[in-house]
PDB file of N, CA and C in Angstrom:
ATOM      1  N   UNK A   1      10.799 100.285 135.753  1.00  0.00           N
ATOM      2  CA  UNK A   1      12.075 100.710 135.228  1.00  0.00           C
ATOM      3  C   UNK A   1      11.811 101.552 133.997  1.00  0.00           C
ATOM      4  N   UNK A   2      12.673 102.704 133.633  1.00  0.00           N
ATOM      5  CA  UNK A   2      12.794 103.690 132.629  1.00  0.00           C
ATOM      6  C   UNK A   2      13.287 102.799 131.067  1.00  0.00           C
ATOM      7  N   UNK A   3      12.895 103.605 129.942  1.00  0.00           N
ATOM      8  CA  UNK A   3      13.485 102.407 129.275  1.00  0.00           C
ATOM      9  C   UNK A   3      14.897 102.404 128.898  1.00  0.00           C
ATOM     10  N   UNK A   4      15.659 103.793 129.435  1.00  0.00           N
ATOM     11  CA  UNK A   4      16.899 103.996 129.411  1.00  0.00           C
ATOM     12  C   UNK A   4      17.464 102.593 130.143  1.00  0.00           C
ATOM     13  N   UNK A   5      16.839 102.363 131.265  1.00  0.00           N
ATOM     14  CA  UNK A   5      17.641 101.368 132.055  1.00  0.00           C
ATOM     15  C   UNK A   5      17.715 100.370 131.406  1.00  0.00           C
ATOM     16  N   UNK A   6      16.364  99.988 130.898  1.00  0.00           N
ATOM     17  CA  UNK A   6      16.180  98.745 130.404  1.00  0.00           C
ATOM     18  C   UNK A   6      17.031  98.813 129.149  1.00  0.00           C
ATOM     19  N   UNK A   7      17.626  99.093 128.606  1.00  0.00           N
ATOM     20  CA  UNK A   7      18.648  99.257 127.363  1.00  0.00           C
ATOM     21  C   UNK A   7      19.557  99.248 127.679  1.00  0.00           C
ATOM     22  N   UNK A   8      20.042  99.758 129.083  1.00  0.00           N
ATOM     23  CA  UNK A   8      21.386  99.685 129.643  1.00  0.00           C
ATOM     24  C   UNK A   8      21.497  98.046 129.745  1.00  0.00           C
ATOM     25  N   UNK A   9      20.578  97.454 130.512  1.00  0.00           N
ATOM     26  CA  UNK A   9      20.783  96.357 131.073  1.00  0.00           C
ATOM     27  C   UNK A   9      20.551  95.245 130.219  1.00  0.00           C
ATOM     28  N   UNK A  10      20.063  95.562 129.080  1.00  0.00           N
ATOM     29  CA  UNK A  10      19.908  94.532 127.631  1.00  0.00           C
ATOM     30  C   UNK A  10      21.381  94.545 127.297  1.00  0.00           C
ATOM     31  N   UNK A  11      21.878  95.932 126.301  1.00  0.00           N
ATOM     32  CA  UNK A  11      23.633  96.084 125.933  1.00  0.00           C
ATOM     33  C   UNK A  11      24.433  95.233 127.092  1.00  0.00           C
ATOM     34  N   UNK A  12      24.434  95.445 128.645  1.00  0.00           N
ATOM     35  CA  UNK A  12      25.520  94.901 128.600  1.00  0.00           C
ATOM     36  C   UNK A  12      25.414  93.417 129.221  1.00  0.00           C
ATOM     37  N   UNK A  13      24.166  92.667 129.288  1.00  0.00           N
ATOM     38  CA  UNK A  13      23.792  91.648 129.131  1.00  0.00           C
ATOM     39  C   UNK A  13      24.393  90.858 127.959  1.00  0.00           C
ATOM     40  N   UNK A  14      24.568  91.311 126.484  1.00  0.00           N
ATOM     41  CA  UNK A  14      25.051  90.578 125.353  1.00  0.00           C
ATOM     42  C   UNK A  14      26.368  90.640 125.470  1.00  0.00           C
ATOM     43  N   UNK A  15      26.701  91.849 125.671  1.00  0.00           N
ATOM     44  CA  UNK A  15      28.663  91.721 125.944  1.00  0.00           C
ATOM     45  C   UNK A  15      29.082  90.740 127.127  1.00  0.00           C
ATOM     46  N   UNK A  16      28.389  90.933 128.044  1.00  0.00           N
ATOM     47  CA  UNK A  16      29.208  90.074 129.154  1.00  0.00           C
ATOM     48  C   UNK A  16      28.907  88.375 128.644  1.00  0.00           C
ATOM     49  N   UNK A  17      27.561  88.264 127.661  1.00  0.00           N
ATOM     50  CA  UNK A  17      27.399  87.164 127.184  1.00  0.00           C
ATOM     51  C   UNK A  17      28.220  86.815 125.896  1.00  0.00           C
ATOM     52  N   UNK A  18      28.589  87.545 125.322  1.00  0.00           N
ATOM     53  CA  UNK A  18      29.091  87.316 123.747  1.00  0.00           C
ATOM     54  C   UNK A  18      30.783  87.651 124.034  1.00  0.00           C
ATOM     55  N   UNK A  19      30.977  87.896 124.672  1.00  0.00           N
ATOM     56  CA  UNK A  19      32.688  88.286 124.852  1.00  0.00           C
ATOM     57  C   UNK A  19      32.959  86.481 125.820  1.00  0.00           C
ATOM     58  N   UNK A  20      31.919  85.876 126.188  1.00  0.00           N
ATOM     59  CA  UNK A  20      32.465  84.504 126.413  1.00  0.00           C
ATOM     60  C   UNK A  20      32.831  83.162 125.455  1.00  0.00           C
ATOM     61  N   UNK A  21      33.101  84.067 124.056  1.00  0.00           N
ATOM     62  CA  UNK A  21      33.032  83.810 123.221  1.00  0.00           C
ATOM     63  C   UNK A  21      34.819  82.495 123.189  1.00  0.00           C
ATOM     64  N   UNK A  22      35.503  82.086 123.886  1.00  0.00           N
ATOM     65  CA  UNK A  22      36.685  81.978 124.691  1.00  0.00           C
ATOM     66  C   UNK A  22      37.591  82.433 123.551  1.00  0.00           C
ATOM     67  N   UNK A  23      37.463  84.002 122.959  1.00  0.00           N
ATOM     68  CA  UNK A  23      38.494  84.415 122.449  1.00  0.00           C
ATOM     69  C   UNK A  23      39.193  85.271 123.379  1.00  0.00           C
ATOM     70  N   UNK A  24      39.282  85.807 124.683  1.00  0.00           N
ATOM     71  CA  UNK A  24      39.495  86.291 125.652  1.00  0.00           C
ATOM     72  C   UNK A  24      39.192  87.929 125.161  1.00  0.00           C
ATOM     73  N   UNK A  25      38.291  88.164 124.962  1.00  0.00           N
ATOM     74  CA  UNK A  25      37.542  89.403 124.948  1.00  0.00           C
ATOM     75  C   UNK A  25      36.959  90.010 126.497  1.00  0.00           C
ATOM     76  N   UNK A  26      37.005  90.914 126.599  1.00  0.00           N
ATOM     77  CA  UNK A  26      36.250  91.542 128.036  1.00  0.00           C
ATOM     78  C   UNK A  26      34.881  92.219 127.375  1.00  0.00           C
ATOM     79  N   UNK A  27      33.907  92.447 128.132  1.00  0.00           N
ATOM     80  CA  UNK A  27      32.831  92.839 127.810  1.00  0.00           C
ATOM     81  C   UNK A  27      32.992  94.389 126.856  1.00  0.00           C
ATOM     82  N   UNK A  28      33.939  94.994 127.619  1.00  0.00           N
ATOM     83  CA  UNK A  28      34.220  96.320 126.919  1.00  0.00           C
ATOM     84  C   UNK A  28      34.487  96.417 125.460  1.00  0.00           C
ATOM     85  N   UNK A  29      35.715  95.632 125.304  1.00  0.00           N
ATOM     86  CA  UNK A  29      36.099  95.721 124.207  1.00  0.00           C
ATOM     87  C   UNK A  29      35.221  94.569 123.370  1.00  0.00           C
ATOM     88  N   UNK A  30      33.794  93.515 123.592  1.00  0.00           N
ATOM     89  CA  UNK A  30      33.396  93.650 122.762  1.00  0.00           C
ATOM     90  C   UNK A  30      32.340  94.778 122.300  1.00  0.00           C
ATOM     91  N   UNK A  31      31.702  95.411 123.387  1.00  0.00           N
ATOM     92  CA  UNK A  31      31.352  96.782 122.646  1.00  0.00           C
ATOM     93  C   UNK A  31      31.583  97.807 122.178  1.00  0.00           C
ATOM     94  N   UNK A  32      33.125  97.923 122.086  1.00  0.00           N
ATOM     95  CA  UNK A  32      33.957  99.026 121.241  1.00  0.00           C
ATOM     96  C   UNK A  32      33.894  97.919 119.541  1.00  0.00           C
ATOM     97  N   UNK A  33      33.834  96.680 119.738  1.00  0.00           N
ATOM     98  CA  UNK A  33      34.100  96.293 118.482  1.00  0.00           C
ATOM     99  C   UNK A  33      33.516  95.777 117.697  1.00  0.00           C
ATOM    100  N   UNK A  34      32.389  95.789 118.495  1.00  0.00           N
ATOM    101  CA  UNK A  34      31.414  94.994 117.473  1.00  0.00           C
ATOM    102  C   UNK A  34      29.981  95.688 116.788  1.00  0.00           C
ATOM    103  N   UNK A  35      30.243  96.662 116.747  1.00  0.00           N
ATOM    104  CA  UNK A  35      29.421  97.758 116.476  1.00  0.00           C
ATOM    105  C   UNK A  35      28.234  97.664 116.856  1.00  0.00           C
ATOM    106  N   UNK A  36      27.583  97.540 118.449  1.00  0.00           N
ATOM    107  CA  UNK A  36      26.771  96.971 118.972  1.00  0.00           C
ATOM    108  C   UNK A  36      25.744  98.131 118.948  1.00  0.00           C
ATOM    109  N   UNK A  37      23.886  97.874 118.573  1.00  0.00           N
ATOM    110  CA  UNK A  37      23.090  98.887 118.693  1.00  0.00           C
ATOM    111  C   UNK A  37      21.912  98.213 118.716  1.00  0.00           C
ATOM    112  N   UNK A  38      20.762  99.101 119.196  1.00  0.00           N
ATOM    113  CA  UNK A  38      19.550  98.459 119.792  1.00  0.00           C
ATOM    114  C   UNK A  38      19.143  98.905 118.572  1.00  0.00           C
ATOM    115  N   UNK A  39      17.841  97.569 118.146  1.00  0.00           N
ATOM    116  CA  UNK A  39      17.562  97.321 116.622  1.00  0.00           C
ATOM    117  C   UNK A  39      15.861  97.614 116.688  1.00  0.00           C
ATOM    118  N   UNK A  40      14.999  96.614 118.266  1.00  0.00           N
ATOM    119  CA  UNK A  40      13.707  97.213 118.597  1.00  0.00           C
ATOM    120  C   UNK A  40      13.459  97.088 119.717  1.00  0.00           C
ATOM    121  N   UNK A  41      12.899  97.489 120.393  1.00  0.00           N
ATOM    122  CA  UNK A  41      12.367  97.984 121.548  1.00  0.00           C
ATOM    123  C   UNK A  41      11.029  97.518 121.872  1.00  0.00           C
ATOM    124  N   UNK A  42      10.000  96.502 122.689  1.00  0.00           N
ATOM    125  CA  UNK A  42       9.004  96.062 123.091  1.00  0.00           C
ATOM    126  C   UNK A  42       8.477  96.116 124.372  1.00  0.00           C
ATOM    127  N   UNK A  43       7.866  96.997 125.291  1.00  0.00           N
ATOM    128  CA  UNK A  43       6.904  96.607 126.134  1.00  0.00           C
ATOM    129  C   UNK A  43       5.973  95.987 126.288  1.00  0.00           C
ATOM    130  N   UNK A  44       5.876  95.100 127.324  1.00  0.00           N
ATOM    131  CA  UNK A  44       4.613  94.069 127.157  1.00  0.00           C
ATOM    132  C   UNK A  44       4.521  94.186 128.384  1.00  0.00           C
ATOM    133  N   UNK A  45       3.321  94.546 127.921  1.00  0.00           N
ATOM    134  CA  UNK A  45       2.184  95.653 128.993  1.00  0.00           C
ATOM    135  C   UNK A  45       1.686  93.798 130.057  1.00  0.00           C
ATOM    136  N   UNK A  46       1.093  93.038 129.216  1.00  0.00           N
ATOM    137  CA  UNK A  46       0.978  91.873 130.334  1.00  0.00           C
ATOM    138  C   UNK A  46       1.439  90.707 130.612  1.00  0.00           C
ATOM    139  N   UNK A  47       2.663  90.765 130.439  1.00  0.00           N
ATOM    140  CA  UNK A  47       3.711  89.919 130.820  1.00  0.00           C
ATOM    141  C   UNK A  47       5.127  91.268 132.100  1.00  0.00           C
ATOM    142  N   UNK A  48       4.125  92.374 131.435  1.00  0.00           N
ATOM    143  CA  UNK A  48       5.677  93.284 132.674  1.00  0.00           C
ATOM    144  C   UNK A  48       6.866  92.923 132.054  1.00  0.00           C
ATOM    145  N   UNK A  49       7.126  93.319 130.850  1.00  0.00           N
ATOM    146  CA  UNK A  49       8.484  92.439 130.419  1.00  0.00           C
ATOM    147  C   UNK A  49       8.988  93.598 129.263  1.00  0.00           C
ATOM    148  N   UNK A  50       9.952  93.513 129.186  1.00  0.00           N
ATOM    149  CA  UNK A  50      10.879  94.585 128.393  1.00  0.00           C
ATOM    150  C   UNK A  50      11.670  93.301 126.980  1.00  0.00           C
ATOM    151  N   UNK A  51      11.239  93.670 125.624  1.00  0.00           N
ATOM    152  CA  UNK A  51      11.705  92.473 124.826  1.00  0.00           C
ATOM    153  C   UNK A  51      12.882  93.642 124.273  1.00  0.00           C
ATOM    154  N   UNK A  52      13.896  93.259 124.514  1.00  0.00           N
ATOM    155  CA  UNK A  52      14.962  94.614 123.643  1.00  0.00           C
ATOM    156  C   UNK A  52      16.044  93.275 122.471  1.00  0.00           C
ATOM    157  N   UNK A  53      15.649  93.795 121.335  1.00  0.00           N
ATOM    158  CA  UNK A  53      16.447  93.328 120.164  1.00  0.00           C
ATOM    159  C   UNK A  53      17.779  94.364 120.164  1.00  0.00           C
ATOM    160  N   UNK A  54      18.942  93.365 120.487  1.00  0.00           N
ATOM    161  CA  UNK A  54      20.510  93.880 120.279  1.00  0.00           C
ATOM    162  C   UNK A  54      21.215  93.620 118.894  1.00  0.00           C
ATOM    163  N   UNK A  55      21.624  94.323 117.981  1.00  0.00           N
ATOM    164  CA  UNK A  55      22.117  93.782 116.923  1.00  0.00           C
ATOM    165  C   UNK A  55      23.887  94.159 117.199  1.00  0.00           C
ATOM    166  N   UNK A  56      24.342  93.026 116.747  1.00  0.00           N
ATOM    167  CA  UNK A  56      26.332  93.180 116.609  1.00  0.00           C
ATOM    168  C   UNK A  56      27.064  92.575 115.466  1.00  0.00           C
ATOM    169  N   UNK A  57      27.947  92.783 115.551  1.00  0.00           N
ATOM    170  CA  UNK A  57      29.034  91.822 114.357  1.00  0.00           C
ATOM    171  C   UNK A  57      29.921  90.890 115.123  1.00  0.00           C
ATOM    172  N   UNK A  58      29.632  89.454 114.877  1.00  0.00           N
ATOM    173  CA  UNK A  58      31.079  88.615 115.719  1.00  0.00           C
ATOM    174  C   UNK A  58      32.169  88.745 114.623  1.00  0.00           C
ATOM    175  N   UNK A  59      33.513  88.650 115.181  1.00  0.00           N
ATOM    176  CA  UNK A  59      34.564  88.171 114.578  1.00  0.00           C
ATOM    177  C   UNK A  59      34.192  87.735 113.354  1.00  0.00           C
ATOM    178  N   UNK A  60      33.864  86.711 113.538  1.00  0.00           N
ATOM    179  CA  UNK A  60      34.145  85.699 112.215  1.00  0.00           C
ATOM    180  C   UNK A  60      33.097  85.914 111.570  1.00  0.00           C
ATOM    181  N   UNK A  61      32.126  87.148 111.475  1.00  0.00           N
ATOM    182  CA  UNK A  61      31.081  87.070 110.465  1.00  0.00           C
ATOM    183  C   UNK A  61      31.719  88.397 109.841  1.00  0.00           C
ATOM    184  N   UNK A  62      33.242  88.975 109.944  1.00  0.00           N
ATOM    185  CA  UNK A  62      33.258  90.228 109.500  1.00  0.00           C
ATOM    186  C   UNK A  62      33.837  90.147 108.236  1.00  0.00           C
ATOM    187  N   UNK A  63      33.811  90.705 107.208  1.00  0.00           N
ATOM    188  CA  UNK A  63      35.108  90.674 106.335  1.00  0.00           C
ATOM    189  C   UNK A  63      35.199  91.571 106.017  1.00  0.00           C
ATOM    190  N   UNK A  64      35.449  92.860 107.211  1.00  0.00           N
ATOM    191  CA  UNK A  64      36.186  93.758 107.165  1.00  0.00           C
ATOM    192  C   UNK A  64      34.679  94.714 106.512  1.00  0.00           C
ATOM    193  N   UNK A  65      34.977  96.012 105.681  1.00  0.00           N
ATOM    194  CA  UNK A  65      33.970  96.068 105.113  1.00  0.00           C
ATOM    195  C   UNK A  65      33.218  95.088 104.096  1.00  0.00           C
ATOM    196  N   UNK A  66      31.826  96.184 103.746  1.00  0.00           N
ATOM    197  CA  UNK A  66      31.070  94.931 102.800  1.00  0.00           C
ATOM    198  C   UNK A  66      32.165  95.042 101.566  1.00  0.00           C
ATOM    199  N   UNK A  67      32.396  93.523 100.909  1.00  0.00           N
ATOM    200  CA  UNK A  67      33.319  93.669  99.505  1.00  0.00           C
ATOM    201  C   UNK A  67      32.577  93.833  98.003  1.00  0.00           C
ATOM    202  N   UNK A  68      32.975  94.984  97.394  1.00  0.00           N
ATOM    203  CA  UNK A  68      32.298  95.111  96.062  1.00  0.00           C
ATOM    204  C   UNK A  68      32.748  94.465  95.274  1.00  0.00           C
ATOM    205  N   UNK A  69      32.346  93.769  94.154  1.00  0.00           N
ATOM    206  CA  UNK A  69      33.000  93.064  93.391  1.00  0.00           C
ATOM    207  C   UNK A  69      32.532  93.781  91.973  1.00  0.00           C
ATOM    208  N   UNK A  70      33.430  94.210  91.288  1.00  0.00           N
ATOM    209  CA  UNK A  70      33.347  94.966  90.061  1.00  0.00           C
ATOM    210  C   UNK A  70      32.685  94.333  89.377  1.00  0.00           C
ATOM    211  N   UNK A  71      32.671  93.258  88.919  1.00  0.00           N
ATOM    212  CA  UNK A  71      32.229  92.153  87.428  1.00  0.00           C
ATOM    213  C   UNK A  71      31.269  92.109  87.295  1.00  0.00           C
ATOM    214  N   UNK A  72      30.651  91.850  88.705  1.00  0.00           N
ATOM    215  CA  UNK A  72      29.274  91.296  88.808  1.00  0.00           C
ATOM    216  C   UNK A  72      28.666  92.449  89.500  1.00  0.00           C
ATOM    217  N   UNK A  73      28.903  93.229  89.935  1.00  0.00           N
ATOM    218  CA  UNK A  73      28.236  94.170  90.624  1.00  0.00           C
ATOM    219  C   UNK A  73      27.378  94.486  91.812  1.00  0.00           C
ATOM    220  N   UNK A  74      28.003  93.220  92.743  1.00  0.00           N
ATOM    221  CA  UNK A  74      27.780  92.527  93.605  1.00  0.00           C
ATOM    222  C   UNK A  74      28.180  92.998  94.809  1.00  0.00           C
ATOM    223  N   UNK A  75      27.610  92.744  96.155  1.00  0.00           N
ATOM    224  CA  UNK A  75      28.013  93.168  97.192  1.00  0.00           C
ATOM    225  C   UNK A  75      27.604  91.954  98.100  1.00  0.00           C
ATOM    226  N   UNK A  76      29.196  91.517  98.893  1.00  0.00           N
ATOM    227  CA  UNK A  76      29.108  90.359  99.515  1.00  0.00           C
ATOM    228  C   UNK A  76      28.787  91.034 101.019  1.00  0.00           C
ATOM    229  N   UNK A  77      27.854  90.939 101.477  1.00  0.00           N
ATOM    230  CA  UNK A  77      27.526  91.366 102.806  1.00  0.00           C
ATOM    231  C   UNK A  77      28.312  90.623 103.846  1.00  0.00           C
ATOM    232  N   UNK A  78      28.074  91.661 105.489  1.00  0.00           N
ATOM    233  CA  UNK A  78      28.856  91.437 106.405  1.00  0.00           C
ATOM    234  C   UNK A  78      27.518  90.485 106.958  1.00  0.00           C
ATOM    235  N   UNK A  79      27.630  89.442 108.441  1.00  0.00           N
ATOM    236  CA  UNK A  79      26.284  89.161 108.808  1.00  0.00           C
ATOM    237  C   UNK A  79      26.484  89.914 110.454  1.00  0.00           C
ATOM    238  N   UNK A  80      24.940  90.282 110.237  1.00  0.00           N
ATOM    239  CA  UNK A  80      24.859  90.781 111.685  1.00  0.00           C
ATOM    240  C   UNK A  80      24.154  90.063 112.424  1.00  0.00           C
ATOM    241  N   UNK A  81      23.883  89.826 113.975  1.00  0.00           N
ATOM    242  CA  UNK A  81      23.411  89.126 114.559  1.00  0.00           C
ATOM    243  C   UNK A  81      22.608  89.673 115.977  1.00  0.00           C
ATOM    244  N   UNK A  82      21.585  89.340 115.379  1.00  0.00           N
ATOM    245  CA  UNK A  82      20.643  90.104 116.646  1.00  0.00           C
ATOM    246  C   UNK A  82      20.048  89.232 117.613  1.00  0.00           C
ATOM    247  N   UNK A  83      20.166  89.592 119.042  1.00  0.00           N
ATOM    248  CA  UNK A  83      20.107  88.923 120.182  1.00  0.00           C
ATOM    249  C   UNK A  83      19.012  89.090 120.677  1.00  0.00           C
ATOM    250  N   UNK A  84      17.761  88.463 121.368  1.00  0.00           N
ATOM    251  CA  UNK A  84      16.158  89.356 121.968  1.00  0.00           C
ATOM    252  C   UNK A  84      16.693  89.072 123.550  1.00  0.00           C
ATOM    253  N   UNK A  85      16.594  90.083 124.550  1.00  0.00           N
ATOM    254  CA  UNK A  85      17.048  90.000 125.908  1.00  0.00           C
ATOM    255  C   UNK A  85      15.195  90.400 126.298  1.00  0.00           C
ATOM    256  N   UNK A  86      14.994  89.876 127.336  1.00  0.00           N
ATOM    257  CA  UNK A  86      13.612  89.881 127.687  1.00  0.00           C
ATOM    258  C   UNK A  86      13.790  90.148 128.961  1.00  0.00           C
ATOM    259  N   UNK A  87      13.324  91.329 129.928  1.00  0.00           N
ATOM    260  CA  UNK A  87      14.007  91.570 131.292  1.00  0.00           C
ATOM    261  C   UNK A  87      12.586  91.509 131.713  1.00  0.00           C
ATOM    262  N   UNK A  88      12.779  91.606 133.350  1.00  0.00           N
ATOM    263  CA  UNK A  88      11.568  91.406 133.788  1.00  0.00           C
ATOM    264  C   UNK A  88      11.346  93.096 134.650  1.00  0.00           C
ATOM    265  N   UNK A  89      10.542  93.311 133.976  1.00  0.00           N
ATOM    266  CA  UNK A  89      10.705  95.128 134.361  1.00  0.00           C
ATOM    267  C   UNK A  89      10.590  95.138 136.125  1.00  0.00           C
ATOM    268  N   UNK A  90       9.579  94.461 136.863  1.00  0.00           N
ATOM    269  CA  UNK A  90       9.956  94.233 138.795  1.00  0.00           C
ATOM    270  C   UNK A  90      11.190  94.512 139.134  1.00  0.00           C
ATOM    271  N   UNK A  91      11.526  93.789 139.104  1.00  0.00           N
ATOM    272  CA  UNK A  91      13.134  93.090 139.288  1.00  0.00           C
ATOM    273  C   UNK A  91      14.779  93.585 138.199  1.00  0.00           C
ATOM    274  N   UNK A  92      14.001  94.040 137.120  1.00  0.00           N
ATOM    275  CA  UNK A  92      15.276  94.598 136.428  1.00  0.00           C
ATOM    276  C   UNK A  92      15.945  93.750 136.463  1.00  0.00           C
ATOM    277  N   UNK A  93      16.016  92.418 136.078  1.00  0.00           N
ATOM    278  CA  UNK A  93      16.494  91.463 135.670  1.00  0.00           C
ATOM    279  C   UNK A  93      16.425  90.036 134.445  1.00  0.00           C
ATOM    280  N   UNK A  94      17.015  90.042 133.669  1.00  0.00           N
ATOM    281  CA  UNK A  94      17.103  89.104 132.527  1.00  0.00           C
ATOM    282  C   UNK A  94      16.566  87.946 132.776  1.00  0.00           C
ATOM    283  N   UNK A  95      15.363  87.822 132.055  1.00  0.00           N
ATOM    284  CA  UNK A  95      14.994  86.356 131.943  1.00  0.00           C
ATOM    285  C   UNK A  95      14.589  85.145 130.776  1.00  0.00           C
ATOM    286  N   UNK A  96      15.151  85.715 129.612  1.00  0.00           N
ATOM    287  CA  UNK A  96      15.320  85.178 128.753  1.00  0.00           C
ATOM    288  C   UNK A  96      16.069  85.960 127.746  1.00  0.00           C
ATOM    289  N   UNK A  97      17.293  84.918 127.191  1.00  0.00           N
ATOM    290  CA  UNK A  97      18.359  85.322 126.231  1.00  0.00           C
ATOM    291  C   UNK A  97      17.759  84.609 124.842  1.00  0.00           C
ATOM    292  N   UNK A  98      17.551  84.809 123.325  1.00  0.00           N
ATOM    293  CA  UNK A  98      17.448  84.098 122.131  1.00  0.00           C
ATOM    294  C   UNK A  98      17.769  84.918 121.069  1.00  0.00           C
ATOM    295  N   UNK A  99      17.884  84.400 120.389  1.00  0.00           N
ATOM    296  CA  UNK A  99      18.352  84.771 118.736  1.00  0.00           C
ATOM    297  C   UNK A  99      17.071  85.471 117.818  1.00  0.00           C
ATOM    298  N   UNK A 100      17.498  86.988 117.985  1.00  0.00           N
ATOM    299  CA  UNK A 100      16.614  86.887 116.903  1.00  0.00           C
ATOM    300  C   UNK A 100      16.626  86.622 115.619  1.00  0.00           C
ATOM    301  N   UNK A 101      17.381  86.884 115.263  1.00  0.00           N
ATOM    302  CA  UNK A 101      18.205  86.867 113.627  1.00  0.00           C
ATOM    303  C   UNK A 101      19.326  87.322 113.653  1.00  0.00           C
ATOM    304  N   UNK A 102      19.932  86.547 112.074  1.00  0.00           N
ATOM    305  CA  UNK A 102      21.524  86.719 111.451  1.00  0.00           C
ATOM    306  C   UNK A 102      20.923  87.422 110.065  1.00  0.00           C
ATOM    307  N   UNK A 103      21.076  88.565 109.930  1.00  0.00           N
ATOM    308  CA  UNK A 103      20.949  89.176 108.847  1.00  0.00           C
ATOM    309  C   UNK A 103      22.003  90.021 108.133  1.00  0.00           C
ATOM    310  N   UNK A 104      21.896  90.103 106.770  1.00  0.00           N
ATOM    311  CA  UNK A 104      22.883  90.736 105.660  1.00  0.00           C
ATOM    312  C   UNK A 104      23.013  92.513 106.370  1.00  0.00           C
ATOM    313  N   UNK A 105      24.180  92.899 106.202  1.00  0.00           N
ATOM    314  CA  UNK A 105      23.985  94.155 106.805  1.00  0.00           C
ATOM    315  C   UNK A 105      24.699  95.043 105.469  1.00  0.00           C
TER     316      UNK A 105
END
């Protein structure tokens, strides 16, 4: 598989997974909303395996933009959350979903 595909099939692997979130989201509209983008990219040459890091914003980690706070000069970050989809390049199919990290964005 190209690695176009394999990016296709990582992205909408997390939406159809993260929109089951039971806020009644469809896969679409969580990738119109969650500002979804591929973060890294891994071939593994001997495992045949595609490791693609997805990063997004859920709901409840947003507060809107990041908030500045004058006083302190502070910036309360949004959290982002990055997903590792591991496909199996044969088969073009997902075989392991995990977390990579929740980081300050």
């Amino acid at each position: 598989m190209e690695l176009k595909e394999a990016l296709r099939t990582a992205v909408a692997y997390v939406s159809q997974i993260e929109s089951l979130t039971g806020r009644g989201e469809t896969p679409e509209a969580f990738l119109n909303n969650s500002d979804v983008a591929i973060e890294e990219v891994i071939f593994d040459d001997e495992s045949d395996t595609w490791d693609v890091s997805v990063g997004f914003f859920r709901p409840w980690n947003r507060t809107g933009d990041s908030v500045f706070v004058p006083t302190s000069r502070a910036v309360i970050p949004q959290l982002r959350t990055i997903k590792t989809v591991i496909i199996d390049n044969r088969e073009n199919r997902v075989i392991e979903y995990r977390p990579f990290a929740t980081v300050s964005a």
